[in-house]
N, C-alpha and C. Protein backbone atom coordinates (compact mmCIF):
# COMPACT_ATOMS: atom_id res chain seq x y z
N UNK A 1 71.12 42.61 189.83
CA UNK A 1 71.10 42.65 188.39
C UNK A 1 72.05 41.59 187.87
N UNK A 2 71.59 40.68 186.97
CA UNK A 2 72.57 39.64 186.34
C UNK A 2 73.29 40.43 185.52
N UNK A 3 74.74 39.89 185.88
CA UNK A 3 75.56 40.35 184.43
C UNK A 3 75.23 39.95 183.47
N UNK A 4 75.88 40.20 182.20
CA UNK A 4 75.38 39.68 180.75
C UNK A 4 76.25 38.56 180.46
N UNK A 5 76.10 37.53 179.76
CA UNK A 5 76.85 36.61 179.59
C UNK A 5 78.17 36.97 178.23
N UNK A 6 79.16 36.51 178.54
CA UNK A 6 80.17 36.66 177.86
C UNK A 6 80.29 35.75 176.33
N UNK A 7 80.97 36.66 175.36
CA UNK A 7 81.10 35.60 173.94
C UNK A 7 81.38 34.15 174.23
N UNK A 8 80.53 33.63 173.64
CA UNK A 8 81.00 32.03 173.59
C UNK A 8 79.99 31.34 175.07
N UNK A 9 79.43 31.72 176.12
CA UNK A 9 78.59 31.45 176.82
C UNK A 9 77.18 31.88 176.52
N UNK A 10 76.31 30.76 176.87
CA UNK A 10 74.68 30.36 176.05
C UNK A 10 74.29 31.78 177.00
N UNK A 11 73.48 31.73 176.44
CA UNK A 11 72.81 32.76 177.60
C UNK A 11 71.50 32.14 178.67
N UNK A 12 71.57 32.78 179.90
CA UNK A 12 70.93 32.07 181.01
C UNK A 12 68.95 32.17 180.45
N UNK A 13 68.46 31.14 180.81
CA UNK A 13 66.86 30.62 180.69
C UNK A 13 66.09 32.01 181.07
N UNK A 14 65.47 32.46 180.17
CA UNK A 14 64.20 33.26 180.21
C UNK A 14 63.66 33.35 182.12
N UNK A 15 62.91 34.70 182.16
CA UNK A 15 62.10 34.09 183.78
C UNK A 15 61.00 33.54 183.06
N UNK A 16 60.58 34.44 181.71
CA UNK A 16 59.11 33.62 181.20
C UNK A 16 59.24 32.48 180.79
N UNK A 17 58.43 31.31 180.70
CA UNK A 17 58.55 29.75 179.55
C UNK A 17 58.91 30.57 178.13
N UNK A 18 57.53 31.24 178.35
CA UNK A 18 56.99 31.54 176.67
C UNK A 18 57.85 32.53 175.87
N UNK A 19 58.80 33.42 176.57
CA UNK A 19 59.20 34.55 176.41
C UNK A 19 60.63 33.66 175.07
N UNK A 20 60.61 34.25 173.82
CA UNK A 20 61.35 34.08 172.90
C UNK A 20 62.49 34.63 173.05
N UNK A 21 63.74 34.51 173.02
CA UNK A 21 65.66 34.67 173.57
C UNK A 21 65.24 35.63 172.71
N UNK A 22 66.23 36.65 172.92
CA UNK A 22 66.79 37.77 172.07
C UNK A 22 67.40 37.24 170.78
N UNK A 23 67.99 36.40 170.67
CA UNK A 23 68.05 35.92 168.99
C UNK A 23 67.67 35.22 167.85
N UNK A 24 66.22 35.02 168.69
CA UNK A 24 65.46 33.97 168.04
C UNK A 24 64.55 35.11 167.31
N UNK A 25 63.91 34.62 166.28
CA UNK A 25 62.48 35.45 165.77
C UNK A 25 61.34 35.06 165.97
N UNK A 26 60.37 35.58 166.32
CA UNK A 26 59.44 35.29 167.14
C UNK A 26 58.07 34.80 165.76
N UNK A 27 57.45 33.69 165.62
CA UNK A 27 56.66 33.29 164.69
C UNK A 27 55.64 34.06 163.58
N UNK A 28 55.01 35.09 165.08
CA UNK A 28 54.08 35.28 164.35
C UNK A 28 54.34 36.72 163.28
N UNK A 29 54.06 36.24 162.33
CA UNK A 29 54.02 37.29 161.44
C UNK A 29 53.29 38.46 161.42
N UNK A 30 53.90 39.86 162.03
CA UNK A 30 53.57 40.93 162.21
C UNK A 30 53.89 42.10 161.24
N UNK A 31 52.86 42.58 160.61
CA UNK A 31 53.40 43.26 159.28
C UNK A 31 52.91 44.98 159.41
N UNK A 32 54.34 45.75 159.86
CA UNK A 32 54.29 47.03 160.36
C UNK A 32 54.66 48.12 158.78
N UNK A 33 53.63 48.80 158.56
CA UNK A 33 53.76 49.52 158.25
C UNK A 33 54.34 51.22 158.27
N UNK A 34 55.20 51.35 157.94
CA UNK A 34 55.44 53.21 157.99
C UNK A 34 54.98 54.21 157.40
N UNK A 35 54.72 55.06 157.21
CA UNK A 35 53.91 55.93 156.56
C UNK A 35 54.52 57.14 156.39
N UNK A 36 55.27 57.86 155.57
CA UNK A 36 56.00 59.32 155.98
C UNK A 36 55.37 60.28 156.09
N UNK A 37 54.75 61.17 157.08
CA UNK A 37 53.87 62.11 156.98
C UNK A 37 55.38 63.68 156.70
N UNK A 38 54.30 64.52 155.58
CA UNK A 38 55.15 65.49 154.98
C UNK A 38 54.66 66.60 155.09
N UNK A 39 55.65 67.89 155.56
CA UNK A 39 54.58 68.78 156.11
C UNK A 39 54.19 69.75 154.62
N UNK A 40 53.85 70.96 154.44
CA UNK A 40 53.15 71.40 153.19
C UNK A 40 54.06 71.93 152.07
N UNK A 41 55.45 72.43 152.93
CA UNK A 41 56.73 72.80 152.13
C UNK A 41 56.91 71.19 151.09
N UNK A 42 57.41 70.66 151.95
CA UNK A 42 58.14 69.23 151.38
C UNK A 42 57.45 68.48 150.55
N UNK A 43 55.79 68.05 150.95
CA UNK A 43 54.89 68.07 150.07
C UNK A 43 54.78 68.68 148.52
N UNK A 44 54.85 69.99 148.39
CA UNK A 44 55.09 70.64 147.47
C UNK A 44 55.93 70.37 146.43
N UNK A 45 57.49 69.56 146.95
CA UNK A 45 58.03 69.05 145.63
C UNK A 45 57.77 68.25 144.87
N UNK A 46 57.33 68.88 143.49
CA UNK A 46 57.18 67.91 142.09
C UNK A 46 57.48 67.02 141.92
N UNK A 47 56.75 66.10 140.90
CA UNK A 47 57.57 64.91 140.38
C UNK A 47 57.43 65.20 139.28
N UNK A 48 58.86 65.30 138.96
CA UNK A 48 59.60 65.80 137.72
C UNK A 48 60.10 64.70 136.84
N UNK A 49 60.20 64.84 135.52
CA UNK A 49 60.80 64.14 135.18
C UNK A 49 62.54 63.82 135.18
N UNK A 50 62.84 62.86 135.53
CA UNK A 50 64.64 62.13 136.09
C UNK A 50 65.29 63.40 135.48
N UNK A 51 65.27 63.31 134.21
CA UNK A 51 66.77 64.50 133.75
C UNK A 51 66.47 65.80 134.28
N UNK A 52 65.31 66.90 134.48
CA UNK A 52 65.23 67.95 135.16
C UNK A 52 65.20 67.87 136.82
N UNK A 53 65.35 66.89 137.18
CA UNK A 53 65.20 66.56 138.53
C UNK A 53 66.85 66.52 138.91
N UNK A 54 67.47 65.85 138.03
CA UNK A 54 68.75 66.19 138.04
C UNK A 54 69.90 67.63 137.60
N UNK A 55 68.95 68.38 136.69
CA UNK A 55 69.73 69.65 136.59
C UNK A 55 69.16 70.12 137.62
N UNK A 56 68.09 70.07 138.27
CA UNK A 56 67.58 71.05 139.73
C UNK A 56 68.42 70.65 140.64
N UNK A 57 68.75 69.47 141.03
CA UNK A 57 69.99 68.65 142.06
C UNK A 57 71.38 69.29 141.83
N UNK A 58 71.41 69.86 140.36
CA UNK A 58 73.19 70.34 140.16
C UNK A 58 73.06 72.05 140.56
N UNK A 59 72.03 72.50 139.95
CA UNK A 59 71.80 73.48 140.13
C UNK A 59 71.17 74.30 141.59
N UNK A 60 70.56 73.22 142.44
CA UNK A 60 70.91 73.86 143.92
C UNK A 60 72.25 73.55 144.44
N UNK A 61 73.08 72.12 143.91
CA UNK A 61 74.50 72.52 144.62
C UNK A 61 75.09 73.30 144.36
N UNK A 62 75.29 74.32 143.09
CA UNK A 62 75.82 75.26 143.21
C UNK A 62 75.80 76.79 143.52
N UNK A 63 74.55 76.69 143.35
CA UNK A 63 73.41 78.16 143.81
C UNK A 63 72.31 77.50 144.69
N UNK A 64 72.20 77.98 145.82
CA UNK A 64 71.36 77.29 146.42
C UNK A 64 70.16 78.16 146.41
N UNK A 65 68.84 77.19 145.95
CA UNK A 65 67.62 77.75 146.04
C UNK A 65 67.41 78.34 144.39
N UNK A 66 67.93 78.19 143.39
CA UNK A 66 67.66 78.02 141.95
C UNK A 66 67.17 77.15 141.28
N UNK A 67 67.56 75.63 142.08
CA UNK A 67 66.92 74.86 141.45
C UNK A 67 65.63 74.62 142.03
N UNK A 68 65.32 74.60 143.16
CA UNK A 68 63.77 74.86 144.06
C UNK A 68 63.05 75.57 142.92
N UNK A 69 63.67 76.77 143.08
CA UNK A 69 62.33 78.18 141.82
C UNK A 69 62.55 77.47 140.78
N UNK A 70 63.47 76.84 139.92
CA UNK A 70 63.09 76.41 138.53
C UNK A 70 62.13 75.77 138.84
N UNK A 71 62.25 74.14 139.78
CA UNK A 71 61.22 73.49 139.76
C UNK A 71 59.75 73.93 140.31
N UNK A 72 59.58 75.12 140.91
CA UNK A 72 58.52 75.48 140.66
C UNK A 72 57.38 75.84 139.41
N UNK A 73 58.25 76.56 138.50
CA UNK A 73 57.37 76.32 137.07
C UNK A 73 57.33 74.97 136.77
N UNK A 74 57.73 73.70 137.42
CA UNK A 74 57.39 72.39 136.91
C UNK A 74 55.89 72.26 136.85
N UNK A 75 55.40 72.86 138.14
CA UNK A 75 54.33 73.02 138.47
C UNK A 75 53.14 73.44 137.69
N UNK A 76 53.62 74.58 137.25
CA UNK A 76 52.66 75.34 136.17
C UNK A 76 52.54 74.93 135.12
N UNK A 77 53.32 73.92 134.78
CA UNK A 77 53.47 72.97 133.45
C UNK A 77 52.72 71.60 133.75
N UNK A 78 52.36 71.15 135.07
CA UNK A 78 51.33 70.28 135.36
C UNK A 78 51.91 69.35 136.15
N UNK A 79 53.18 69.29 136.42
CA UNK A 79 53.52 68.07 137.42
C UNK A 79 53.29 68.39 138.94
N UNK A 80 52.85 66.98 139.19
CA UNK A 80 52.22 66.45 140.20
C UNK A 80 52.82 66.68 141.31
N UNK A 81 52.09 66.59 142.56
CA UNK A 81 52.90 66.98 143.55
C UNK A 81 52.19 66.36 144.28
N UNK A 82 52.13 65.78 146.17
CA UNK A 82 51.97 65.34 147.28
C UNK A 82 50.62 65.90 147.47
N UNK A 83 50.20 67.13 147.15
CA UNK A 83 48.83 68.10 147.79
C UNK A 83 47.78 67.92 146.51
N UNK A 84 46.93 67.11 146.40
CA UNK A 84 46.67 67.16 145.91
C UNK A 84 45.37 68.13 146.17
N UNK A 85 44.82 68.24 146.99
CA UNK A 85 43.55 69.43 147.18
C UNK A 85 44.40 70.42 147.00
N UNK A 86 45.56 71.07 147.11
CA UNK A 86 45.91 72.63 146.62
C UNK A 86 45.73 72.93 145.11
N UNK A 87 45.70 73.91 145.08
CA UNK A 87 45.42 74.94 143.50
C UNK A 87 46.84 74.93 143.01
N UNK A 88 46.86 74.86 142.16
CA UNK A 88 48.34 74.83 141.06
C UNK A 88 48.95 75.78 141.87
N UNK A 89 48.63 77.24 141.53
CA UNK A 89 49.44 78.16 142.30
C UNK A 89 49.47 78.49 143.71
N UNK A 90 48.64 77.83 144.82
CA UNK A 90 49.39 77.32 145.99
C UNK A 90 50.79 77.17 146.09
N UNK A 91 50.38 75.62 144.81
CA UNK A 91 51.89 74.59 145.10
C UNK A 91 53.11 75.85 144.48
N UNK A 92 52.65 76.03 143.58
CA UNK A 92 53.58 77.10 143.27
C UNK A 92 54.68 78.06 144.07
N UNK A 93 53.80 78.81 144.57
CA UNK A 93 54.22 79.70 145.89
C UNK A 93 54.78 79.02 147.09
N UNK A 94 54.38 77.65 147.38
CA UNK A 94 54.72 77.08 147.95
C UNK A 94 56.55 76.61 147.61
N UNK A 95 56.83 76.87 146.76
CA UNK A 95 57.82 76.07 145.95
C UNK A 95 58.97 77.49 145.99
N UNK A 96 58.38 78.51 145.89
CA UNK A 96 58.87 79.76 145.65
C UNK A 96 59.33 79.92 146.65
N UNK A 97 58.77 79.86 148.12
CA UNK A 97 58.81 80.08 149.03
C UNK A 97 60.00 79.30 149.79
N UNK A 98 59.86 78.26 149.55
CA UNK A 98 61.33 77.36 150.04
C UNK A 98 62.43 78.00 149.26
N UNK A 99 62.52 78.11 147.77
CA UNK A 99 63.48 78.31 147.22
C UNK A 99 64.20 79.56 148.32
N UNK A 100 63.17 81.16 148.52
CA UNK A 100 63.56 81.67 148.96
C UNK A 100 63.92 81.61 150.49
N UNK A 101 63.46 80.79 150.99
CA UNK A 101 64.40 80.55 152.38
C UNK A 101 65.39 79.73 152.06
N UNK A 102 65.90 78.84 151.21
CA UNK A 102 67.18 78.46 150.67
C UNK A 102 68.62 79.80 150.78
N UNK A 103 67.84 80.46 149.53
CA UNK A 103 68.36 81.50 149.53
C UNK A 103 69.07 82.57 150.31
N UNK A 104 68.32 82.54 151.06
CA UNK A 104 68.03 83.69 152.41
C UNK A 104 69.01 83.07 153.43
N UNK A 105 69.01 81.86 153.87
CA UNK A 105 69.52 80.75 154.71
C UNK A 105 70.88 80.43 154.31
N UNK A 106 71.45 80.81 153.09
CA UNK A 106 72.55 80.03 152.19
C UNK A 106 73.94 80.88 153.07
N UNK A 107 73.85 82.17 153.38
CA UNK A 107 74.92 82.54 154.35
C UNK A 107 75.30 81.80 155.69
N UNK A 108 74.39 81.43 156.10
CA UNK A 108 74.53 80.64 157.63
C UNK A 108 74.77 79.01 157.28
N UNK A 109 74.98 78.78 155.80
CA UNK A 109 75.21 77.29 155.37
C UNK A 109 73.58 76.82 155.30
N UNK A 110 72.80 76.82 156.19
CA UNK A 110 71.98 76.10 156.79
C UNK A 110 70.99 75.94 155.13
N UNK A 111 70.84 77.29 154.35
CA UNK A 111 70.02 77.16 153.02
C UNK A 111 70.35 76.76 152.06
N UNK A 112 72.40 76.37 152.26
CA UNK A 112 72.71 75.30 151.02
C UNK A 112 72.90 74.17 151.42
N UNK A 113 72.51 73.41 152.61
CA UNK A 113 72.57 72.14 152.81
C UNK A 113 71.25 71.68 152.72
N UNK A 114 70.15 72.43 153.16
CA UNK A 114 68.76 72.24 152.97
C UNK A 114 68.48 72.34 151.22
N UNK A 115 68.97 73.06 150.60
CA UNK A 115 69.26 73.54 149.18
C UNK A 115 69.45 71.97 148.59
N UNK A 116 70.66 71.28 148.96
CA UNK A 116 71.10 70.03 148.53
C UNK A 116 70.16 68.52 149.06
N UNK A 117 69.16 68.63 149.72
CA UNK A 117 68.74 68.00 150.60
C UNK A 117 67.42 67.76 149.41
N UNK A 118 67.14 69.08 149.12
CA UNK A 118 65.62 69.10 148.29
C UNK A 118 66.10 68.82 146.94
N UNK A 119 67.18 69.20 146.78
CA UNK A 119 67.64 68.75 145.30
C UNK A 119 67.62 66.59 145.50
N UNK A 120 68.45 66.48 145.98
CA UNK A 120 68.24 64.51 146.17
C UNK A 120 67.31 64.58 146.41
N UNK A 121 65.86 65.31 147.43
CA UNK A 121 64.61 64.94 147.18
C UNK A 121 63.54 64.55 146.12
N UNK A 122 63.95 65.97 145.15
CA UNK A 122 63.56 66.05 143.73
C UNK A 122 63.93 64.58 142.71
N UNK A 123 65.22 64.20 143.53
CA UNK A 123 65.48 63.29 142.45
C UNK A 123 65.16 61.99 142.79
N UNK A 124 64.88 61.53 144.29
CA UNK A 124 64.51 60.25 144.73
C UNK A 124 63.10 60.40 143.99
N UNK A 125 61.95 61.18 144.20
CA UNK A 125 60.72 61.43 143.91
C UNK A 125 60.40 61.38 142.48
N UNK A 126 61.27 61.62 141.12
CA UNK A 126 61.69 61.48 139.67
C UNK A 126 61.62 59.75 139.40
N UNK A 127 62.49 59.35 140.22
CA UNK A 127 62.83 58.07 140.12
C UNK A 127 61.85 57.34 140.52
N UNK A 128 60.88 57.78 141.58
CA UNK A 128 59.77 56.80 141.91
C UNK A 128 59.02 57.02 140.52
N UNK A 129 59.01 58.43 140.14
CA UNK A 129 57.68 58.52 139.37
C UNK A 129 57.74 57.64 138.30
N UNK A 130 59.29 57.67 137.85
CA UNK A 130 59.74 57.15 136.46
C UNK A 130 59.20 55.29 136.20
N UNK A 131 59.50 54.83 137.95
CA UNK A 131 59.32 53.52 137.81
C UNK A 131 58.31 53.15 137.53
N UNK A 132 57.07 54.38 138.11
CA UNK A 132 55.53 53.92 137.99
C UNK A 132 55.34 54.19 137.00
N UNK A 133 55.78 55.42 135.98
CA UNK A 133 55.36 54.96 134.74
C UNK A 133 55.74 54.33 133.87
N UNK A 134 56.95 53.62 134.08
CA UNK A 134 57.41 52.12 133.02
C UNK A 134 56.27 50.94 133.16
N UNK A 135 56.19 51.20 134.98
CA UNK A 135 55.31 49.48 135.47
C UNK A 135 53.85 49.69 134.64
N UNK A 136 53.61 51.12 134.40
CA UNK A 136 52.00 51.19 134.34
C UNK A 136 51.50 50.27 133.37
N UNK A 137 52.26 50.22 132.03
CA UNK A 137 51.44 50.08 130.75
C UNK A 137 51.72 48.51 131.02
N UNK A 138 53.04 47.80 131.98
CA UNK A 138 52.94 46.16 132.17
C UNK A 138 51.56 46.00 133.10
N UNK A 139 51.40 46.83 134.18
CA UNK A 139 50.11 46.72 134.71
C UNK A 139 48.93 46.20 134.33
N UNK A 140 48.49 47.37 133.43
CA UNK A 140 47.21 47.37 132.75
C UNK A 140 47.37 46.39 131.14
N UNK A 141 48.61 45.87 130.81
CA UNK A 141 48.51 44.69 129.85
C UNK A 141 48.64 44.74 128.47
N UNK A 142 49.51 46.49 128.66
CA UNK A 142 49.44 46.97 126.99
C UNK A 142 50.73 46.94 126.60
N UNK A 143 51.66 46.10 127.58
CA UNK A 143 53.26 45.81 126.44
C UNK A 143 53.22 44.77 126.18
């Protein structure tokens, strides 16, 4: 096994010709996509609008799993969520349902850190929504 070469020494010739050094970047332009797959809980959180997205964020840090159930009536009020083939009150119950394992979980820590986790979720997901609807109306050519 070759040792590794030390700071300030080149490093020794490839065995391949073709093979590109470890600090070079290699030409061809390869364009990798990620995709976050979300399972039906996590899915379930709304996109709320920024300021209730943020009292749900204050309000699971201090009660965990209050702000989950508020933002579930977000739901019933029409905001959007990840599922879109579920029935309003799916997502609903769905929403209920985390809150209460928050809840339930909040003695062992484990339901107020998950508690705080969905609250910054709520609010990264606000903030996307918010941007798409500023960009929309530059989009389509009506500002």
């Amino acid at each position: 096994m070759d040792p590794l070469p030390k700071e300030g020494e080149p490093a020794p010739a490839a065995a391949g010709a073709g093979e590109p050094s470890r600090g070079t970047a290699s030409s061809s332009g390869v364009v990798v996509q990620v995709r976050e797959k979300k399972g039906p809980l996590r899915a379930a959180i709304p996109y709320m609008p920024f300021p209730v997205a943020v009292i749900c964020l204050f309000l699971n840090t201090f009660v965990p799993g209050l702000g989950t159930f508020v933002s579930a009536f977000t739901v019933l009020c029409g905001a959007r969520t990840d599922l879109p083939d579920r029935h309003m009150c799916c997502v609903f119950w769905l929403n209920i349902a985390a809150a209460l394992i928050q809840i339930l979980t909040a003695i062992v820590m484990v339901g107020w850190i998950m508690s705080i986790f969905w609250g910054m979720d709520m609010v990264i997901l606000a903030s996307k929504y918010s941007a798409i609807i500023v960009s929309t109306p530059t989009l389509l050519g009506l500002s």
